[in-house]
Each structure stands twice: as C-alpha cells, then as structure tokens.
PDB file of N, CA and C in Angstrom:
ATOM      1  N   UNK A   1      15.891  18.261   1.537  1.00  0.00           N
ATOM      2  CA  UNK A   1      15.580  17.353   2.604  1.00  0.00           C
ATOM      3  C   UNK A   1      16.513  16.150   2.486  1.00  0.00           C
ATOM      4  N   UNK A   2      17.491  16.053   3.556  1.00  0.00           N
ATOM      5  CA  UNK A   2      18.065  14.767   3.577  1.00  0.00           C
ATOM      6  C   UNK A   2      17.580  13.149   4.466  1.00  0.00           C
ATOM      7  N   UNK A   3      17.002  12.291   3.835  1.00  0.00           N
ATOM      8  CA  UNK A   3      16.530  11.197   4.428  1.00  0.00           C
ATOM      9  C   UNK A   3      17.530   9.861   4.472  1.00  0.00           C
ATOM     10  N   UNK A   4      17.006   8.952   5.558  1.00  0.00           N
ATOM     11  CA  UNK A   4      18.030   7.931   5.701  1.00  0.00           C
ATOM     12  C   UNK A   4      17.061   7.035   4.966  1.00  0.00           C
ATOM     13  N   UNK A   5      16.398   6.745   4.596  1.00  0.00           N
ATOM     14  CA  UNK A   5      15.740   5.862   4.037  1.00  0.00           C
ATOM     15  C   UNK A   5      14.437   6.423   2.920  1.00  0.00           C
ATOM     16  N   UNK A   6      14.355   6.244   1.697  1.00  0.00           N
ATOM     17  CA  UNK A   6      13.605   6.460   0.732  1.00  0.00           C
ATOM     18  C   UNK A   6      12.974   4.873   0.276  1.00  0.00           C
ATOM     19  N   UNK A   7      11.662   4.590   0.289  1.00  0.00           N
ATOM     20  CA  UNK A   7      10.880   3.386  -0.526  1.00  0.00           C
ATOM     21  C   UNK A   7       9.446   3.611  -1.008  1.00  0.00           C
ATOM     22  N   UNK A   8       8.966   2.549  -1.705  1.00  0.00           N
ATOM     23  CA  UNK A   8       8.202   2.926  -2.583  1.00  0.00           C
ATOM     24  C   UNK A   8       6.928   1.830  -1.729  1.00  0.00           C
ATOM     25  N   UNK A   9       5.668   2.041  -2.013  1.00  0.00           N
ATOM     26  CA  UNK A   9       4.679   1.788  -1.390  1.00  0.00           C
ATOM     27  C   UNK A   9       3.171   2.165  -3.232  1.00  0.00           C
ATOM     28  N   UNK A  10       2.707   1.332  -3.324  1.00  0.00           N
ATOM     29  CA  UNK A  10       1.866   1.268  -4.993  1.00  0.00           C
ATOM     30  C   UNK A  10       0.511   1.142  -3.879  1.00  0.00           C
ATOM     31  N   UNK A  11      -0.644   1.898  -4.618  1.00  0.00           N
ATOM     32  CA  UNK A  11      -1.629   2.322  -3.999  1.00  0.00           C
ATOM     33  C   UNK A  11      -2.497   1.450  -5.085  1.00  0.00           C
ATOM     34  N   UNK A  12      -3.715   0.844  -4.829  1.00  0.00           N
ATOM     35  CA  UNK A  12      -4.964   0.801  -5.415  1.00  0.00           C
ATOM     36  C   UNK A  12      -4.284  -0.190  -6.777  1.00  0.00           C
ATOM     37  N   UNK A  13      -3.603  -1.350  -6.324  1.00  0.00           N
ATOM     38  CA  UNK A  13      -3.072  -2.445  -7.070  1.00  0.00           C
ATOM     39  C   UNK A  13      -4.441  -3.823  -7.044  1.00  0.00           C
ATOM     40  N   UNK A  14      -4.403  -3.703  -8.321  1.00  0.00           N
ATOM     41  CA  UNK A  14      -5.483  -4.989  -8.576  1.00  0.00           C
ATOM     42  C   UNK A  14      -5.352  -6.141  -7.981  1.00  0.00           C
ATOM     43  N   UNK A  15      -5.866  -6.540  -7.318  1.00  0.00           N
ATOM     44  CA  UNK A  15      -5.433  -7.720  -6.520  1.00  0.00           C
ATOM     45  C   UNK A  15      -4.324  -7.682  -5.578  1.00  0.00           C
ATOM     46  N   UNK A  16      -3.708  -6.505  -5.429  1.00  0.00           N
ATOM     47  CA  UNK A  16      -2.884  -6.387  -4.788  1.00  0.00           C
ATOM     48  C   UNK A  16      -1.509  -6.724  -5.061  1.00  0.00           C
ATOM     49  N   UNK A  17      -1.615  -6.927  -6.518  1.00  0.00           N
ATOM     50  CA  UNK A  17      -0.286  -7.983  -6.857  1.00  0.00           C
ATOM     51  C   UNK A  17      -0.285  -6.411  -8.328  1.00  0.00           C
ATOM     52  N   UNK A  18       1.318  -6.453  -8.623  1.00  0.00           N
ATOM     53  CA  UNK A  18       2.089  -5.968  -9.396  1.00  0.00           C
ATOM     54  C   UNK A  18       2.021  -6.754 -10.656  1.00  0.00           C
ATOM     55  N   UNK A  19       2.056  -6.123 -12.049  1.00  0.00           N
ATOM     56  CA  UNK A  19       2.519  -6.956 -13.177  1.00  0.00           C
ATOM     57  C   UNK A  19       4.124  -7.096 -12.763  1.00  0.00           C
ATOM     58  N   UNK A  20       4.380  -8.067 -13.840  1.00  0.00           N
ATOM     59  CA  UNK A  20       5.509  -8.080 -13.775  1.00  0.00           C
ATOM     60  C   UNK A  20       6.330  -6.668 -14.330  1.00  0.00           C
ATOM     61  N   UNK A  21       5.801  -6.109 -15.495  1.00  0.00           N
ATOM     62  CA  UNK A  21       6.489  -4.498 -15.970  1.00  0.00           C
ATOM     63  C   UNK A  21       6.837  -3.985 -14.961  1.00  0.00           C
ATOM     64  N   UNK A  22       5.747  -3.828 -13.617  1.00  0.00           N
ATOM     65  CA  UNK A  22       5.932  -2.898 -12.750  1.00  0.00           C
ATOM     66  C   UNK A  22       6.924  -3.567 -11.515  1.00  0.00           C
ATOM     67  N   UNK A  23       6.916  -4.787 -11.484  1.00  0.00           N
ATOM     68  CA  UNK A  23       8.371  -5.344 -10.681  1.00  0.00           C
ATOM     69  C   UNK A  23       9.446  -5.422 -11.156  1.00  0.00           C
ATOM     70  N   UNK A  24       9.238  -5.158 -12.826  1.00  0.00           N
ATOM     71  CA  UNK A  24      10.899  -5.293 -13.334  1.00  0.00           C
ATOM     72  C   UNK A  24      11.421  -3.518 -13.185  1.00  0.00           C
ATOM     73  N   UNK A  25      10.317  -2.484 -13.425  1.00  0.00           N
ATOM     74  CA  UNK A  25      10.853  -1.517 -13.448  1.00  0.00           C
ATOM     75  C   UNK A  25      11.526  -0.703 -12.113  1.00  0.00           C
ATOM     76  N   UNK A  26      10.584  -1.660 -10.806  1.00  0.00           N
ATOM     77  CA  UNK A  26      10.651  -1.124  -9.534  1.00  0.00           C
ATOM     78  C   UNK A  26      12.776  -1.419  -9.439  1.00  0.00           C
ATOM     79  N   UNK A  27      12.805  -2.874  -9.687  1.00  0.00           N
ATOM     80  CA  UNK A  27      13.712  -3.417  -9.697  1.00  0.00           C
ATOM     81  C   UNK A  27      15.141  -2.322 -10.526  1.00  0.00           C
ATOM     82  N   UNK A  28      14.813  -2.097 -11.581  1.00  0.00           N
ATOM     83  CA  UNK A  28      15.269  -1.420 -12.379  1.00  0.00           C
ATOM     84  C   UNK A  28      15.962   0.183 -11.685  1.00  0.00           C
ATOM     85  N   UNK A  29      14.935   0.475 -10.486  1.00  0.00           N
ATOM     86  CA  UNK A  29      15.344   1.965 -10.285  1.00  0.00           C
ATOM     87  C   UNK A  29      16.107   1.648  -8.833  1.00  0.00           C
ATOM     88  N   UNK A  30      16.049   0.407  -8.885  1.00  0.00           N
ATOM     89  CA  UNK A  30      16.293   0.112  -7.552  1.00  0.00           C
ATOM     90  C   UNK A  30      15.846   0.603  -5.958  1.00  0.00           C
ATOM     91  N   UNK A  31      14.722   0.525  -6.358  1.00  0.00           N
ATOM     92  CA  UNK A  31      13.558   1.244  -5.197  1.00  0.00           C
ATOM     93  C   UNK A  31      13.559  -0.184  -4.467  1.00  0.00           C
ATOM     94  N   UNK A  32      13.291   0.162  -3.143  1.00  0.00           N
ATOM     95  CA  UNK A  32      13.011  -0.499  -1.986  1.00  0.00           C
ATOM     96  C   UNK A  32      11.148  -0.447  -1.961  1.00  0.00           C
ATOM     97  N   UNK A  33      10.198  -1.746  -2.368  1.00  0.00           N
ATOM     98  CA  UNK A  33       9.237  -1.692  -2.288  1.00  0.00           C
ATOM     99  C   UNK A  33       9.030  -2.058  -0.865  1.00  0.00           C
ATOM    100  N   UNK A  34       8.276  -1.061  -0.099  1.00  0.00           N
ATOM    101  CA  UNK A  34       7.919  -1.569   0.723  1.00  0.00           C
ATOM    102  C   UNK A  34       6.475  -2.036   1.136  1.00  0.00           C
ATOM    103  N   UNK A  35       5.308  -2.127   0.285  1.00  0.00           N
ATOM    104  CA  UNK A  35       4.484  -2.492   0.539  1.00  0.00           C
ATOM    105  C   UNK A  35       3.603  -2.370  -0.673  1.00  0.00           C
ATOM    106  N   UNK A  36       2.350  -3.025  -1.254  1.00  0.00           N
ATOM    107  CA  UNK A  36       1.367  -2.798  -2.121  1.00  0.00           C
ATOM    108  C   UNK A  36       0.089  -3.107  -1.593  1.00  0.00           C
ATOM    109  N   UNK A  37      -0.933  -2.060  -1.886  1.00  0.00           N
ATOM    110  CA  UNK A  37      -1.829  -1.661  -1.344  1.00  0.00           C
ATOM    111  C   UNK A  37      -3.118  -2.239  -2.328  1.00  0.00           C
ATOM    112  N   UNK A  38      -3.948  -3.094  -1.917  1.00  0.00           N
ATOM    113  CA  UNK A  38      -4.971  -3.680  -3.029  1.00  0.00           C
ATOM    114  C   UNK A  38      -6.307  -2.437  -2.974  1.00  0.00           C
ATOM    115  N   UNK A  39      -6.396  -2.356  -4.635  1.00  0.00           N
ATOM    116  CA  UNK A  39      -7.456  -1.832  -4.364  1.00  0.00           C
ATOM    117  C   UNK A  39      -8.490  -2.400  -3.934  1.00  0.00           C
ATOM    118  N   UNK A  40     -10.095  -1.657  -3.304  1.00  0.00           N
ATOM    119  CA  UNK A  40     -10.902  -1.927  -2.752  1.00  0.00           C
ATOM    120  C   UNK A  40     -12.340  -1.325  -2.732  1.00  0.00           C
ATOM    121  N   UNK A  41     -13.263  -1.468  -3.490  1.00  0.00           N
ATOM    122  CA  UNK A  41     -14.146  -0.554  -3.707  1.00  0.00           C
ATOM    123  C   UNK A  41     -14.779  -0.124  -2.283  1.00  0.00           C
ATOM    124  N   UNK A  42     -14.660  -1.006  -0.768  1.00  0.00           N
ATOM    125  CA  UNK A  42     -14.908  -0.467   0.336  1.00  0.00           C
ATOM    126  C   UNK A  42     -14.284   0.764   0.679  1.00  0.00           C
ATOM    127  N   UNK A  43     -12.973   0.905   0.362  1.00  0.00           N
ATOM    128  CA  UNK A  43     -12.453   2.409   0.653  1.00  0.00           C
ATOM    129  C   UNK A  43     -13.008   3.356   0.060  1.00  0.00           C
ATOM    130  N   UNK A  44     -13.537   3.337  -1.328  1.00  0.00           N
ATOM    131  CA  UNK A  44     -14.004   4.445  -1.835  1.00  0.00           C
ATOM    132  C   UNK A  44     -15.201   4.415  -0.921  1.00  0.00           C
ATOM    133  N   UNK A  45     -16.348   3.430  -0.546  1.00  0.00           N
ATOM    134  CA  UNK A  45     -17.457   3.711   0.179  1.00  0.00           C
ATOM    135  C   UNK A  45     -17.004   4.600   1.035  1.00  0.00           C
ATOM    136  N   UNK A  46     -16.241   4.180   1.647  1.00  0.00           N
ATOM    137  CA  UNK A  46     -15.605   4.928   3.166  1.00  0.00           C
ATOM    138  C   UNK A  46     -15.304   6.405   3.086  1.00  0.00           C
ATOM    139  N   UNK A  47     -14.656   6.365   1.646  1.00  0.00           N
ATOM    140  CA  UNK A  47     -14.161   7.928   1.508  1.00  0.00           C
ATOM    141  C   UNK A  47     -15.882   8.520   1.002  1.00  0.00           C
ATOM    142  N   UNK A  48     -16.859   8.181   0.585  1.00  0.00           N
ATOM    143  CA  UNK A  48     -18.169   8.662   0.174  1.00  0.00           C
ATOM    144  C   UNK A  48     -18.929   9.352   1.468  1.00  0.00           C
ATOM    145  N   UNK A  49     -18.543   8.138   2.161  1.00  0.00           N
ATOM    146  CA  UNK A  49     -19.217   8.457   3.389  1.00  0.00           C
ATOM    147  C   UNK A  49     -18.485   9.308   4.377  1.00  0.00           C
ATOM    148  N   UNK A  50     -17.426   9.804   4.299  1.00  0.00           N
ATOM    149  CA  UNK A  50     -16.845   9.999   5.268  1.00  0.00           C
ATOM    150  C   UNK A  50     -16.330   9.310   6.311  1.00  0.00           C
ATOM    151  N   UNK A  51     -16.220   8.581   6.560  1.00  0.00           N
ATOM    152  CA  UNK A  51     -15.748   7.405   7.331  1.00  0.00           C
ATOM    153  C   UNK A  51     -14.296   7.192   7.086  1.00  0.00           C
ATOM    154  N   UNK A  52     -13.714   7.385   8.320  1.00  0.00           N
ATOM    155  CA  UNK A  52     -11.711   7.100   8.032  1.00  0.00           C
ATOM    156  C   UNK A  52     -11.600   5.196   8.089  1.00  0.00           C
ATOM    157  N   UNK A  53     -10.494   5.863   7.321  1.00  0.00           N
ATOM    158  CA  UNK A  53      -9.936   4.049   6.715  1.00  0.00           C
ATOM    159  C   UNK A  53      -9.964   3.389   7.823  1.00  0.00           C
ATOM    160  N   UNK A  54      -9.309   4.335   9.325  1.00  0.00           N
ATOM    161  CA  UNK A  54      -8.961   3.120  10.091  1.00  0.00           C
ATOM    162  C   UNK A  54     -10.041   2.660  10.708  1.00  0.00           C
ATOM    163  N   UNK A  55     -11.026   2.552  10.570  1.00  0.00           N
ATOM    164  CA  UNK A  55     -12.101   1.841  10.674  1.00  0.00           C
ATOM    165  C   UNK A  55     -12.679   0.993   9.671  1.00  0.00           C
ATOM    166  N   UNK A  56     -12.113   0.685   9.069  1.00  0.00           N
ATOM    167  CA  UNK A  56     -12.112  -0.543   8.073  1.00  0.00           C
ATOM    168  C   UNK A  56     -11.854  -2.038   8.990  1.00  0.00           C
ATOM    169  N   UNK A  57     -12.613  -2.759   8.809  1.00  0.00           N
ATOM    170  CA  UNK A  57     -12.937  -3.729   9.202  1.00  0.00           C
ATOM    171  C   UNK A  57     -11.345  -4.376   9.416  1.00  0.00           C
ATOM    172  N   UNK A  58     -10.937  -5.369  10.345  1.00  0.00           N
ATOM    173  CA  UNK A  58      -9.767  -5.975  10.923  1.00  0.00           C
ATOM    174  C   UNK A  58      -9.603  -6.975   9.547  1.00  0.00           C
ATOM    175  N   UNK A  59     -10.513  -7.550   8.734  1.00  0.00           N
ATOM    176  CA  UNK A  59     -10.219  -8.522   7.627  1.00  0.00           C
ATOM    177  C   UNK A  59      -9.964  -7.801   6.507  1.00  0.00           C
ATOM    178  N   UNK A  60     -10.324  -6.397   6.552  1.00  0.00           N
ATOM    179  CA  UNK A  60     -10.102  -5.665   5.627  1.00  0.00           C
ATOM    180  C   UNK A  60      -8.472  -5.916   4.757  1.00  0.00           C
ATOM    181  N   UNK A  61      -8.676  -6.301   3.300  1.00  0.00           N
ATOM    182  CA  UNK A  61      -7.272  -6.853   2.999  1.00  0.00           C
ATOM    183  C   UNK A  61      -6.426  -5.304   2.601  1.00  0.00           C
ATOM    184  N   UNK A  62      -7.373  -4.127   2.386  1.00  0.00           N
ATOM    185  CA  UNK A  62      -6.448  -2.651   2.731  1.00  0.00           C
ATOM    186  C   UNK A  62      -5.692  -2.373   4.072  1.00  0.00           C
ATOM    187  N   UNK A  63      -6.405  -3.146   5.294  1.00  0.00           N
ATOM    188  CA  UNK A  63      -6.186  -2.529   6.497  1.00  0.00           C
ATOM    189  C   UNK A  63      -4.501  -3.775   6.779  1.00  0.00           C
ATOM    190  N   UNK A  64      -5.169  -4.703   5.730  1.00  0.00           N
ATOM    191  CA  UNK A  64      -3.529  -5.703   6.354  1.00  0.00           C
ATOM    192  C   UNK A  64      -2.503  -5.375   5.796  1.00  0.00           C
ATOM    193  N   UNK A  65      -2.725  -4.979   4.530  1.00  0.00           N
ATOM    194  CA  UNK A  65      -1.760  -4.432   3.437  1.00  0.00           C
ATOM    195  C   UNK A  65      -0.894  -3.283   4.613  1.00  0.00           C
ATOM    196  N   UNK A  66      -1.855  -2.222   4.681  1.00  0.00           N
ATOM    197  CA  UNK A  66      -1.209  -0.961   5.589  1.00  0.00           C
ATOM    198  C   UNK A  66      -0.527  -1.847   7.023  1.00  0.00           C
ATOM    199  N   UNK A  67      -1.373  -2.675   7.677  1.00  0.00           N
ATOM    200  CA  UNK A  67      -0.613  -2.791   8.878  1.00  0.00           C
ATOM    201  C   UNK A  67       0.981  -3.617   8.646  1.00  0.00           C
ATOM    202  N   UNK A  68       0.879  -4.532   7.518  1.00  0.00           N
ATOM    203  CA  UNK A  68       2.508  -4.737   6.716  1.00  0.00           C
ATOM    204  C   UNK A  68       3.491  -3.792   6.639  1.00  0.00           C
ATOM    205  N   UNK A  69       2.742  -2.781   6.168  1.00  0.00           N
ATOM    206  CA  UNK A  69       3.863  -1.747   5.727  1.00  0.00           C
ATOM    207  C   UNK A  69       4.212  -0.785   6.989  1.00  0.00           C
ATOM    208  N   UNK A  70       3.391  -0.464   7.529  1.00  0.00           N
ATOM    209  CA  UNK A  70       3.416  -0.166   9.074  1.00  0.00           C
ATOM    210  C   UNK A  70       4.472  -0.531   9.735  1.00  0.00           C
ATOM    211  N   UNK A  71       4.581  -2.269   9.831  1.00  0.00           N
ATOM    212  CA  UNK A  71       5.189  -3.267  10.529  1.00  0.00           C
ATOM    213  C   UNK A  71       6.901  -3.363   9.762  1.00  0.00           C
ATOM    214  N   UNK A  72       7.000  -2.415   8.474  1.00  0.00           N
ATOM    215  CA  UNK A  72       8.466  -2.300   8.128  1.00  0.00           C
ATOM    216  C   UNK A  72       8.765  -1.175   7.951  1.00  0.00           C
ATOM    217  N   UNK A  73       7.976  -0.207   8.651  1.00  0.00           N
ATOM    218  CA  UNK A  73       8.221   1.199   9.301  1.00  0.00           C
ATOM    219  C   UNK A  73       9.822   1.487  10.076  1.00  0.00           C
ATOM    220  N   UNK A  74       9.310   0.252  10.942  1.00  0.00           N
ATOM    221  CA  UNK A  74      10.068   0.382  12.155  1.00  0.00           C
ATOM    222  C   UNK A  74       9.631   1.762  12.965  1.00  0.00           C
ATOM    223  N   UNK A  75       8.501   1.770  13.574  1.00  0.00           N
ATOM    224  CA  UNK A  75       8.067   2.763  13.891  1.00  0.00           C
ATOM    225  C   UNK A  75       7.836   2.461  15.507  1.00  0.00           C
TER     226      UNK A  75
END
C-alpha cells in the first residue's frame, strides 16, 4: 500500500497528555502526531452499553480530542 501521508494518533492517554518518553520517542521516529486521545471511563460505559461514541456528549473531552484530529484530516 502506497500512502501520501502516514501519522500517529495515541488512544486512552491519561489526561490526555503524553510523558515526556513518549514525546521524545514520537520525536525520535519522526512520526507526525496527529492527535491524543484522553482516556475516559464514559467510553467504556458507552462501549458496555452499546451506545456509539458519537453520541458522547458535545463537552465530551474524547469527542473534542477526535473532532481535532478530524479537523487535521483534511477531510
């Protein structure tokens, strides 16, 4: 598979924030981060229940995280 663009996107980040290890190593491989995703014990509710993410509440700080990364889609 040939792609014009390859980046990296970290799922279920504590606070939503990276140690530094994991920004020096991102840095290191020279990956294009494009977004970090906070974890959220509401998503797991959601996934319990069946209920899709995108119905996660508009303050939801998962749903802003995704609509960021969305927003450098270029989609």
């Amino acid at each position: 598979m040939k792609t014009e663009r390859v980046a990296l996107i970290v799922n279920r980040a504590p606070n939503g924030e990276l140690n530094e290890g994991t920004r020096e190593e991102i840095e290191k491989q020279g990956l294009e981060l494009l977004g970090v995703v906070p974890h959220d014990n509401l998503v797991y509710q959601y996934d319990c229940d069946g209920r899709p993410t995108v119905t996660l509440p508009v303050d939801s700080p998962v749903r802003k995280a995704l609509q960021g990364i969305v927003d450098k889609l270029w989609l």
